[in-house]
Protein backbone atom coordinates (compact mmCIF):
# COMPACT_ATOMS: atom_id res chain seq x y z
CA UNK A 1 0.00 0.00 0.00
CA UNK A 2 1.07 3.34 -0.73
CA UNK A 3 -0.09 6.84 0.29
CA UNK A 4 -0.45 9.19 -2.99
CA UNK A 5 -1.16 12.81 -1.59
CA UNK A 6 -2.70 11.53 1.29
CA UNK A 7 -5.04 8.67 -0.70
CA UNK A 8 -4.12 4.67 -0.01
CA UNK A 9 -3.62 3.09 -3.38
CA UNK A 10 -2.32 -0.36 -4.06
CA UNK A 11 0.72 -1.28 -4.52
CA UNK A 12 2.35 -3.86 -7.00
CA UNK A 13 5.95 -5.21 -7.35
CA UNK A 14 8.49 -3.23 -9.12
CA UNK A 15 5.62 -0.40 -9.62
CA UNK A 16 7.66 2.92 -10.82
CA UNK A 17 6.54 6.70 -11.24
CA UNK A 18 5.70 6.30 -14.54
CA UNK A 19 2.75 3.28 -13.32
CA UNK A 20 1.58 5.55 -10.77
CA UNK A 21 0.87 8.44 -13.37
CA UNK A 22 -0.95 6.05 -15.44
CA UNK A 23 -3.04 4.32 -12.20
CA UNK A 24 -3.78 8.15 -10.90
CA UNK A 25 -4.57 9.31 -14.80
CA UNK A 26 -2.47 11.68 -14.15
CA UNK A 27 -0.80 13.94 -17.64
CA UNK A 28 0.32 17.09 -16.63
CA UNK A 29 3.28 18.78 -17.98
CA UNK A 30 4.50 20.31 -15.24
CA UNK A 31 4.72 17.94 -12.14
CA UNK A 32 6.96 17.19 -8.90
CA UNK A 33 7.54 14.00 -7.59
CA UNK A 34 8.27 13.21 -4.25
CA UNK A 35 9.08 9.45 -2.80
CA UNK A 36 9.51 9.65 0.63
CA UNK A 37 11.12 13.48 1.21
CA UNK A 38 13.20 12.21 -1.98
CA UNK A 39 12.47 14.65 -5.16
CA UNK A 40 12.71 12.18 -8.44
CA UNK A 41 14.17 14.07 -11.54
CA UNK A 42 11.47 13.61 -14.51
CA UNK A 43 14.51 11.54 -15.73
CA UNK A 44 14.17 8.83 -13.47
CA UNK A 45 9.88 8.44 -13.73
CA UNK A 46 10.32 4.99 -15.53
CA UNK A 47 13.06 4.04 -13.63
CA UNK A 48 12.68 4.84 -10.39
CA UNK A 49 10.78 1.82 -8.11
CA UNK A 50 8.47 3.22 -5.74
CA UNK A 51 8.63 0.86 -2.55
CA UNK A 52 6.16 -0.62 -0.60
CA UNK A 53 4.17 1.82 2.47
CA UNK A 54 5.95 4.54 0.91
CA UNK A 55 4.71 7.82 1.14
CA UNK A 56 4.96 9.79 -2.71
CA UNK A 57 3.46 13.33 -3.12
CA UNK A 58 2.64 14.69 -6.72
CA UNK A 59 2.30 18.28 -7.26
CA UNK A 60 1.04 19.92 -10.39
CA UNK A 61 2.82 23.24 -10.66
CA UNK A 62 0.56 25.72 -11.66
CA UNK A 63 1.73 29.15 -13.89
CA UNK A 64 -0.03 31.86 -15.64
CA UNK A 65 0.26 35.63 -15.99
């Protein structure tokens, strides 16, 4: 199980940042990933295996004028 900006979703073996976008639909341009206080470079997304009971936050950044 892992907590996704404070929601419980299910976790699966080897699952990386890249799953999670696709399980939480998410598609936004502009986005920070956390994994436990760790920032993951937009790099790393398909790459990067999110653990079990970890805790990842995902924050759209927002811009305009």
């Amino acid at each position: 199980m892992l907590t996704v900006n404070g929601k419980a979703i299910d976790w699966s073996e080897g699952m990386t940042v890249s799953d999670l976008f696709k399980i939480m639909d998410y598609d936004y341009a502009l986005i920070v990933v956390s994994v436990n206080n760790q920032t993951i470079h937009k790099d790393c997304y398909q790459s990067f295996v999110i653990e079990d009971h970890s805790t990842v936050k995902m924050m759209h950044i927002c811009h305009g004028g």
